[in-house]
Structures are given as C-alpha cells and as structure tokens.
Protein backbone atom coordinates (compact mmCIF):
# COMPACT_ATOMS: atom_id res chain seq x y z
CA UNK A 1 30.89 6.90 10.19
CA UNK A 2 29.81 5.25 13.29
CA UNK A 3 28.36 1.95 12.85
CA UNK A 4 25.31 0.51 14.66
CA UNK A 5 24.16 -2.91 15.16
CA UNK A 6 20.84 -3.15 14.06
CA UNK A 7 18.33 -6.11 14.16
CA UNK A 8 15.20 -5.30 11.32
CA UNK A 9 11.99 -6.27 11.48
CA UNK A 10 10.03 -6.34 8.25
CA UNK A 11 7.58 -8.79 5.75
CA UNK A 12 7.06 -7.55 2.20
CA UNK A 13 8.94 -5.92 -0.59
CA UNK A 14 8.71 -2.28 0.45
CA UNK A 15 10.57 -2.79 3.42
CA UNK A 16 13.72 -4.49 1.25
CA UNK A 17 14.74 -1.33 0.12
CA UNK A 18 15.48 -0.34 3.38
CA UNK A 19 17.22 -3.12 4.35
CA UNK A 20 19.45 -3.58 1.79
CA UNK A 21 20.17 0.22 1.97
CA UNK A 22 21.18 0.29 5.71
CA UNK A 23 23.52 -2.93 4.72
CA UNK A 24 24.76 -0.78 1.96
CA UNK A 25 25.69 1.99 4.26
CA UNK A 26 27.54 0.12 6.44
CA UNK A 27 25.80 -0.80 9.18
CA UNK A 28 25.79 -4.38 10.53
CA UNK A 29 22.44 -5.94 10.25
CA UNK A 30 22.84 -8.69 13.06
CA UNK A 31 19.19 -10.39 12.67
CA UNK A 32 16.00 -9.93 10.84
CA UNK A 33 12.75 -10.76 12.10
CA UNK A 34 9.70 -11.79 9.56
CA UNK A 35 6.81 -13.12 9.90
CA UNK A 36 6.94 -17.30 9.72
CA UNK A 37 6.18 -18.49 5.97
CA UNK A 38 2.52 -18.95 5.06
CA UNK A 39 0.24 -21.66 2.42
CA UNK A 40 -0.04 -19.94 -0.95
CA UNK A 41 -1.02 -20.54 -4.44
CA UNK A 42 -3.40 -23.46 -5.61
CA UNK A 43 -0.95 -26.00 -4.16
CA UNK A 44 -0.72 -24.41 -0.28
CA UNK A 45 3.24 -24.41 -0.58
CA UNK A 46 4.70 -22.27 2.15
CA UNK A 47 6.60 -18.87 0.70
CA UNK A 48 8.47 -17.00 2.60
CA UNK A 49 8.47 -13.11 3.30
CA UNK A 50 10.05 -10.96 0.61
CA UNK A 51 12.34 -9.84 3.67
CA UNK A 52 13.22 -13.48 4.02
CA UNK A 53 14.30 -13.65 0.42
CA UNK A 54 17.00 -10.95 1.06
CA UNK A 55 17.87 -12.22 4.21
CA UNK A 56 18.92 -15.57 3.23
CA UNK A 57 20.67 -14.45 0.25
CA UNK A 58 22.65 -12.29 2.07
CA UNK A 59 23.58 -14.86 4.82
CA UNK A 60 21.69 -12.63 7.67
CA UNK A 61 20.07 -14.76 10.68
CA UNK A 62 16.43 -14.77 10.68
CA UNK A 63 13.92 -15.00 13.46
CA UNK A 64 10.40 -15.88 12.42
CA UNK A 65 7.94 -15.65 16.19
CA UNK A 66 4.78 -16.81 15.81
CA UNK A 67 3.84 -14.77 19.05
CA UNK A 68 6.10 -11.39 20.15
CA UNK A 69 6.20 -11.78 23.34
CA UNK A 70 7.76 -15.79 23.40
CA UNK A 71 10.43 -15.33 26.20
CA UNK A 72 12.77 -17.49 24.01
CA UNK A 73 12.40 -14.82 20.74
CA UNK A 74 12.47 -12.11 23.24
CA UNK A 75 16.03 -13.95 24.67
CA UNK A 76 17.21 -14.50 20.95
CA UNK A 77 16.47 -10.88 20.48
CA UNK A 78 18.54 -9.35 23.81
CA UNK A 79 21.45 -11.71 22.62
CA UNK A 80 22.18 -9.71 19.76
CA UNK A 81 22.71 -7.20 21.74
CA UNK A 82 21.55 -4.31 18.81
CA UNK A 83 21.80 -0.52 18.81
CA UNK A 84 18.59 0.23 17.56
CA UNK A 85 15.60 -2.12 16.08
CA UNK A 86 14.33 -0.76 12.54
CA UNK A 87 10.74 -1.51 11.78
CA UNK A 88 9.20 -1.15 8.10
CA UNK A 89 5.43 -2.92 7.15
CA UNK A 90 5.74 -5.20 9.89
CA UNK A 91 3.63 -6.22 13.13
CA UNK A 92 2.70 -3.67 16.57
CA UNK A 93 5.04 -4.71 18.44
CA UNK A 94 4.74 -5.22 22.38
CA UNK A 95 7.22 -2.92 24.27
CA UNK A 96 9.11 -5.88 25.65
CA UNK A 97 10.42 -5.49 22.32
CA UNK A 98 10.15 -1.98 21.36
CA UNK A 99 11.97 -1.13 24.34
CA UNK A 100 15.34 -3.06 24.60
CA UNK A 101 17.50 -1.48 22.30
CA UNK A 102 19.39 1.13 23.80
CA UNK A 103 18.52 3.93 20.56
CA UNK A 104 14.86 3.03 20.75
CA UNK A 105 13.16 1.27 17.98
CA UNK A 106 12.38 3.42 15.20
CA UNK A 107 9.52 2.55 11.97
CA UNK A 108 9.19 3.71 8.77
CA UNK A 109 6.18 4.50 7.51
CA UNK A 110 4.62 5.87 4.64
CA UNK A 111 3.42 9.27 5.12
CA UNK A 112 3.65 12.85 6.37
CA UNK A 113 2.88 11.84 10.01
CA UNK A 114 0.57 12.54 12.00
CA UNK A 115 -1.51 12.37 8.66
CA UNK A 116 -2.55 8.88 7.31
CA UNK A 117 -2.12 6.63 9.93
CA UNK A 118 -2.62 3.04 9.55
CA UNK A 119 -2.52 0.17 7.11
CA UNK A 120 -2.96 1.66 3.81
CA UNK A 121 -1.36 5.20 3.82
CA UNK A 122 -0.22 4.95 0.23
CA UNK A 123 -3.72 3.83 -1.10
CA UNK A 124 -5.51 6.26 0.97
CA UNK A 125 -3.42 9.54 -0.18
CA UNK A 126 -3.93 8.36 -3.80
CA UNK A 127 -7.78 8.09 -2.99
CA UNK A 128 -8.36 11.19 -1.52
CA UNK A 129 -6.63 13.44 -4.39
CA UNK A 130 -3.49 14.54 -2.41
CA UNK A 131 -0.75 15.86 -4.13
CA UNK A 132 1.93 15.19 -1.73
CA UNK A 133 2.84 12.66 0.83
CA UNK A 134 6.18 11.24 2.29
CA UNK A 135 7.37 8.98 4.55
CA UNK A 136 7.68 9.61 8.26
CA UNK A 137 10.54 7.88 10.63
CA UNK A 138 9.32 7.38 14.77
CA UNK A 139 10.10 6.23 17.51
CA UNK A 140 7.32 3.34 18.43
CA UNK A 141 5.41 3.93 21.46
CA UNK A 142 1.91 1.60 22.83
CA UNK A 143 -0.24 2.77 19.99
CA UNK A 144 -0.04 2.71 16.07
CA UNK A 145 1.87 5.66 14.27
CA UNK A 146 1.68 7.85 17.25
CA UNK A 147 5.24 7.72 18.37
CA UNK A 148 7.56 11.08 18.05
CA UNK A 149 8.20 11.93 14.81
CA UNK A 150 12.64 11.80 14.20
CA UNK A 151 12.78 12.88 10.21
CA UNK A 152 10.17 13.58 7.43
CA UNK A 153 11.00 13.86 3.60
CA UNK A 154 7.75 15.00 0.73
CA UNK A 155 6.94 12.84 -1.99
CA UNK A 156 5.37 14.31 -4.86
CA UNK A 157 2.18 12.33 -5.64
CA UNK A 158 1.74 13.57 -9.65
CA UNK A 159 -1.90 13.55 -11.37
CA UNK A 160 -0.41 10.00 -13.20
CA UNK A 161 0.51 8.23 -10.62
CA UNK A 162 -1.41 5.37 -9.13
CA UNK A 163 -1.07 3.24 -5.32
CA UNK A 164 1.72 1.30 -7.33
CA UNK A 165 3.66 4.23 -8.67
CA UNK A 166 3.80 6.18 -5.70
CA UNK A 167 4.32 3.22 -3.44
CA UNK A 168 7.73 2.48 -5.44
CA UNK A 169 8.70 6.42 -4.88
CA UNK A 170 7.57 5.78 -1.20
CA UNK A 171 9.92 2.43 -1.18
CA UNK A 172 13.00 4.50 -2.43
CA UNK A 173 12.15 7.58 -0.28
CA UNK A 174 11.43 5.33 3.06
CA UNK A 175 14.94 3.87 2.43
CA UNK A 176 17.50 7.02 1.83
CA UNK A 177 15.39 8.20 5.27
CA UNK A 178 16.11 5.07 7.74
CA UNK A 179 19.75 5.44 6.68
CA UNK A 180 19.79 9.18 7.13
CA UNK A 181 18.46 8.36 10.93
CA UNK A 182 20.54 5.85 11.31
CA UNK A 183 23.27 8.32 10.56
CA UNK A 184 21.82 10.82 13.26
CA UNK A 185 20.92 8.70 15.78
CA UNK A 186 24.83 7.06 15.79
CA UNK A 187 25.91 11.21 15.63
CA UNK A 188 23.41 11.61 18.62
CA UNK A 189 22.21 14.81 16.30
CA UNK A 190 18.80 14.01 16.20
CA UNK A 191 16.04 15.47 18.15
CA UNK A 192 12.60 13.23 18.31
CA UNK A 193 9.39 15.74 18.37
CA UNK A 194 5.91 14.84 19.40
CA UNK A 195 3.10 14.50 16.67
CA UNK A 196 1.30 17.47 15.98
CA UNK A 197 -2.28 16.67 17.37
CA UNK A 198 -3.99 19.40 16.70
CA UNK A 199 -4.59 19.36 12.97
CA UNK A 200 -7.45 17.68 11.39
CA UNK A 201 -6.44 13.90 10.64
CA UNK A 202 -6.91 11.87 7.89
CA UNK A 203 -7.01 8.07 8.75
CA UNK A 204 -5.78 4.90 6.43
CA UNK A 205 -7.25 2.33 7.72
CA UNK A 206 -6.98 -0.99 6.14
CA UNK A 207 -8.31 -1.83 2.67
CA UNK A 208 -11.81 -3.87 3.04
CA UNK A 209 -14.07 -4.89 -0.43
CA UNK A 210 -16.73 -2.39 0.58
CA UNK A 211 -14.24 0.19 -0.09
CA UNK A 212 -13.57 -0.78 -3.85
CA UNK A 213 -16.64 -0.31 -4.70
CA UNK A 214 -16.77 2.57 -7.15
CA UNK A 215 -20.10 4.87 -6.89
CA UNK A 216 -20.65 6.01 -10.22
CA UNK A 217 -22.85 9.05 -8.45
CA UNK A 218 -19.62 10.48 -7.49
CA UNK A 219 -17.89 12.82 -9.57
CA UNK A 220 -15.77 11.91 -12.34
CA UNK A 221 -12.13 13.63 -9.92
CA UNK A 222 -13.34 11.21 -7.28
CA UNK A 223 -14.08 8.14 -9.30
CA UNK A 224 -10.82 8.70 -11.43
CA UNK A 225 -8.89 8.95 -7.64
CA UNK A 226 -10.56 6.14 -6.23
CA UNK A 227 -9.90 3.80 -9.31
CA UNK A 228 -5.93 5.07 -9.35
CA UNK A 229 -5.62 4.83 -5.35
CA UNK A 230 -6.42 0.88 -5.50
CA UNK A 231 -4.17 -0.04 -8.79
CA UNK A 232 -2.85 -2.08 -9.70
CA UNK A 233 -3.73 -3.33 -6.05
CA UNK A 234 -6.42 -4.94 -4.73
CA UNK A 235 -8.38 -2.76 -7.66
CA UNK A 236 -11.28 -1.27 -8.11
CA UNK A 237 -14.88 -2.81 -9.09
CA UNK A 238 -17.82 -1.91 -10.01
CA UNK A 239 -20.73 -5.08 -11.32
CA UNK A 240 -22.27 -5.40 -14.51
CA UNK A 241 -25.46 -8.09 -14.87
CA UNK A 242 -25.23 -10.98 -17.56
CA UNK A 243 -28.89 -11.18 -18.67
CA UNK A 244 -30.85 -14.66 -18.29
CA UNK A 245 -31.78 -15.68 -21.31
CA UNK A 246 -34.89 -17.45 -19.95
CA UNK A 247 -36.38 -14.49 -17.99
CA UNK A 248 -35.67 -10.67 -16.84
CA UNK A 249 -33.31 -11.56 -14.17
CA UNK A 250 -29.63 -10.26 -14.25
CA UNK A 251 -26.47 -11.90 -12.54
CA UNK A 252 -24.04 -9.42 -10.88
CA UNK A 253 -20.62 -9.91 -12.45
CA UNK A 254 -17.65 -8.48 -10.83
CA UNK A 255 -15.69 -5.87 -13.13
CA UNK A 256 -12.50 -4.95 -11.88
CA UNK A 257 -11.25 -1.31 -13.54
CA UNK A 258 -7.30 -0.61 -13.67
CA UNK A 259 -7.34 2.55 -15.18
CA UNK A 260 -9.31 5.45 -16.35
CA UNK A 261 -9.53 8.72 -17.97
CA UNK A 262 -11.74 11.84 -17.39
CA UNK A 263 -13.41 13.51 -20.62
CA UNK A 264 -14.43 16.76 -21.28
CA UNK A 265 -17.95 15.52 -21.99
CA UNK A 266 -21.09 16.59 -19.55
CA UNK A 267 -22.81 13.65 -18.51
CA UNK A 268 -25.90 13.18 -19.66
CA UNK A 269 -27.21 9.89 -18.97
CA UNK A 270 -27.49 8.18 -15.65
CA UNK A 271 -24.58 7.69 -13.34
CA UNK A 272 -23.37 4.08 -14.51
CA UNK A 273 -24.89 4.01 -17.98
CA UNK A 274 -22.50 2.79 -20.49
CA UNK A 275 -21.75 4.43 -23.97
CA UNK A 276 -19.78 2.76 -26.46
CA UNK A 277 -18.09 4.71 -29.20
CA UNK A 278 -17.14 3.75 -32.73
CA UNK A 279 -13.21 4.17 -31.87
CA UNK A 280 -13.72 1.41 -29.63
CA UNK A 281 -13.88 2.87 -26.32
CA UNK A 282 -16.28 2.44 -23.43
CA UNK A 283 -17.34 5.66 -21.75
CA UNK A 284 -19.70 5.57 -18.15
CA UNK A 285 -21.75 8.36 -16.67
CA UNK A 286 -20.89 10.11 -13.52
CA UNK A 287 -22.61 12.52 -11.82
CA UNK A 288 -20.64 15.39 -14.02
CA UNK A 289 -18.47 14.16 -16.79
CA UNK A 290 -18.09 10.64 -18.52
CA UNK A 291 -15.01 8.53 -18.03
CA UNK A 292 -13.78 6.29 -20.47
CA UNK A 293 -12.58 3.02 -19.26
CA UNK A 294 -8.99 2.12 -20.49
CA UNK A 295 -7.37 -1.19 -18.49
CA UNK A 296 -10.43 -4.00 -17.16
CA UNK A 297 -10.80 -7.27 -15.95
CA UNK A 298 -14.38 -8.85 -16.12
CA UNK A 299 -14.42 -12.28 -13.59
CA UNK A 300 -13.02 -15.33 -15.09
CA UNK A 301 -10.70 -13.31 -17.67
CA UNK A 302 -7.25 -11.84 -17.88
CA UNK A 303 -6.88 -8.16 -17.51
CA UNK A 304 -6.83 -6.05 -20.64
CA UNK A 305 -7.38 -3.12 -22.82
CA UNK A 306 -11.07 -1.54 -23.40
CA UNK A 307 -10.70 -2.01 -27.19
CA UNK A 308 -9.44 -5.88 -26.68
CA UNK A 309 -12.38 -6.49 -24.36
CA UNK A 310 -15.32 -5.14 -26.54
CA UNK A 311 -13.62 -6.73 -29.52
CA UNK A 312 -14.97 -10.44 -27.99
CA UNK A 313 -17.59 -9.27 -25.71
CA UNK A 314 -21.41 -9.44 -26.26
CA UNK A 315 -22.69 -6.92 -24.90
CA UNK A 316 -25.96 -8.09 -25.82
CA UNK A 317 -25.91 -10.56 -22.79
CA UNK A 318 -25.45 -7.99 -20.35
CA UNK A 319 -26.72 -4.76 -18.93
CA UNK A 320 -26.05 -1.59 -20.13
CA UNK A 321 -25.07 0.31 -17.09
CA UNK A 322 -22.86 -0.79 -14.63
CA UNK A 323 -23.59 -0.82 -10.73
C-alpha cells in the first residue's frame, strides 16, 4: 500500500475517528490543523479541540490559525509538503489552502451528497423522517458541499435512532470512507463526479432556538422526528407557565423533551393539553394522536424520567397544556 502524507484539518469528536483511522492504516499524518482553544465552563479555562486531544497524545504537530489565509500558516502548511489535505467538521477553507496539495483536498461529510448540505446534516435527516443517509467524500471547491462527489456509502437511519445514535454510525461510517479514498486516490483509481443538481434538495442549515421549538399542532410522526432529530443535542423544547399565585398571569418555563413515544390514542383534546395517567405517565395532544413524554428536563433541574418528574412536581402551580 502506497502511503500518503496527509496534513488533517478537523475540531470535534466526529472527526477523531477519522483521524485515528487514516493513522491506523498507515498513512503518515504530518500536521493537524484545529481551531485555537476557546473559554469554557463557569471558570473560562481554555479547552482544546477534541482533535487536539488526539493529536497531542499521539505526538502529531498541530497548527491552530486564527485566520486561514495568515501567509505564515499558509508557509507552515506548504512546508509539509502533504499529498492530500483531509477535512472533517472543520472551517470553509480559502483555496490558498484547498488548493496546494497535489491530490486535492478532500472533506467528509455527513450525508448522501448533494442532499443535506450544511451544518447540521445529521440533525436534519433525523428531523425530516428519512430512513437513510450516509456520508459523502469531495473534493472542496469555493462554495460549501458542492465540490465533486469521490465515494458515497448508506447509513441506515432505524425508527430508534436519534441525532446521537446515528451521528456515532455516521462517525464510524465517515472514517472506513476517508481511508478507502485515501486508498484510491494513492492507486490513482478514483474518478471524482460532479453533484447531481437536478434533484430536489434538502438543506441543513445550522441549528438556531427557533427551530427547537416543538408545535404541538403538528402531527404526532413529525413531533416524535423533530424531538429525536435534536437529542440528546441541543434538544427539543416546548414552555409550560408556572401560575402566579397573586393573579392570573403565567411565567413561560422552558421544558426541554429527550424522548418520546407515539400512542395509538386519537387526540382529543387540544394540541398541547396535558393528560396525566395513573401509571405515571404524561401524555400531550397533537393534532392526531397523543404522545407520551418519556426523558425531560424542566429549567433549573437535571434531566430525568416522566415518572421521576411528576413524582415531585406540582402540577398545581402550572398550566395544564404546554406551548
């Protein structure tokens, strides 16, 4: 097997996987390029990438730019003197960069190109009901995702599985295909297409709070989507009021909802009206059948069960519907 030097270019756990595979197959990794640490937590310490993690334990040089096109990272970069760049969850990159490697620079990203493009392909296929996705390898051109396509491999997306599921599938998936084009593009066997424009595509842009939201006036297959698309991450939410005790006004409370189930009960009430049953569930009203609420998080607590929520809760103080 041929080897290729390679330089990667990657931030969060999802693109490990592939790192540590195309170590693992051989290849010599000769830098890896992160983004530069950031504050976090209550106490503002700076963490570093999850791809920075690896990369130090593994004794691999790391480049952290604050701007792409610095003629001194862009220097650093053409003194490697790498084969081909590999890009996975990382930033667009200018083609100063995109362009030096003599094998192109190649990304992997999570879906069936030209379908899903954008930030949040694995939420967004979750969301929308599909039953299968993949993960797409391309060459990077000036726009996002729009580069030719090199290999594709499908990823079931079962009725179970939620954005955190499928994104570990996509994680192992996105890895076995950068080695395989590694492979390929060292064999010079591989033949990049261009994207298939004429089909009907479905965008993923980037997760914003108006999109968490859940509409209980949806149907119960949408709501139970949505709510499995966004978990375990950033989750969805719906608000329930806490009653003032000194007049009719309600506060909004945020309710974050981890997990659901469909019924095989019509909906009767309004969309949003809650029902709670003597086995210690919590059903809600949808605009065809109820769903009954199994993992929650109301603001201020820890996440839990239905039946270890209502066990403290007084519902008393708040609203009977949700919103």
């Amino acid at each position: 097997m041929k080897k290729l030097r390679v330089i990667f270019m990657g931030t969060p756990e999802f693109a490990v996987a592939t790192l540590d595979a195309i170590r693992k197959a051989g290849h010599d990794v000769v830098c890896v390029v992160t983004t530069p640490d950031k504050p976090a937590g209550r106490g503002q310490h700076l963490r570093s990438s999850d791809v920075k993690n690896y990369a130090f334990a593994h004794n691999l040089p790391v480049l952290q730019p604050e701007k792409l096109k610095d003629e001194a990272f862009v220097e650093s970069l053409r003194d490697y003197y790498a084969d081909v760049f590999v890009v996975v969850a990382f930033r667009m990159l200018p083609k100063c960069v995109y362009g030096m490697p003599p094998l192109g620079t190649f990304n992997v990203h999570a879906s069936l190109l030209p379908q899903y493009r954008g930030a949040a392909p694995i939420q967004r296929a979750v969301m929308n009901g599909e039953t299968k996705t993949g993960v797409t390898t391309f060459l990077l051109d000036e726009h996002t995702d729009t580069g030719s396509i090199l290999l594709q491999k499908e990823v079931e997306i079962t009725h179970k599985d939620n954005a955190g599921t499928l994104h570990d599938k996509l994680m192992v998936a996105g890895a076995e295909i950068a080695v395989e084009t590694l492979q390929q593009l060292a064999d010079n066997t591989i033949t990049p297409t261009p994207q298939n424009m004429t089909e009907t595509l479905k965008p993923a842009p980037k997760i914003f709070k108006e999109d968490m939201l859940i509409r209980w006036d949806d149907t119960a297959e949408n709501i139970y989507n949505h709510v499995r698309g966004l978990a375990p991450y950033p989750a969805a939410f719906t608000r329930i009021g806490l009653k003032n005790q000194n007049n009719d006004s309600v506060k909004p409370c945020i309710l974050k909802i981890f997990e659901v189930e469909i019924t095989d009960r019509r909906s009767t009430l309004e969309p949003g009206k809650i029902s709670l049953n003597f086995d210690k569930k919590m059903t809600v009203s949808t605009k065809n059948y109820d769903i009954s609420v199994i993992f929650l998080q109301l603001e201020g607590k820890t996440k839990m069960k239905t039946e270890d929520f209502l066990a403290g809760f007084r519902f008393e103080n708040y609203t009977d519907y949700l919103f």
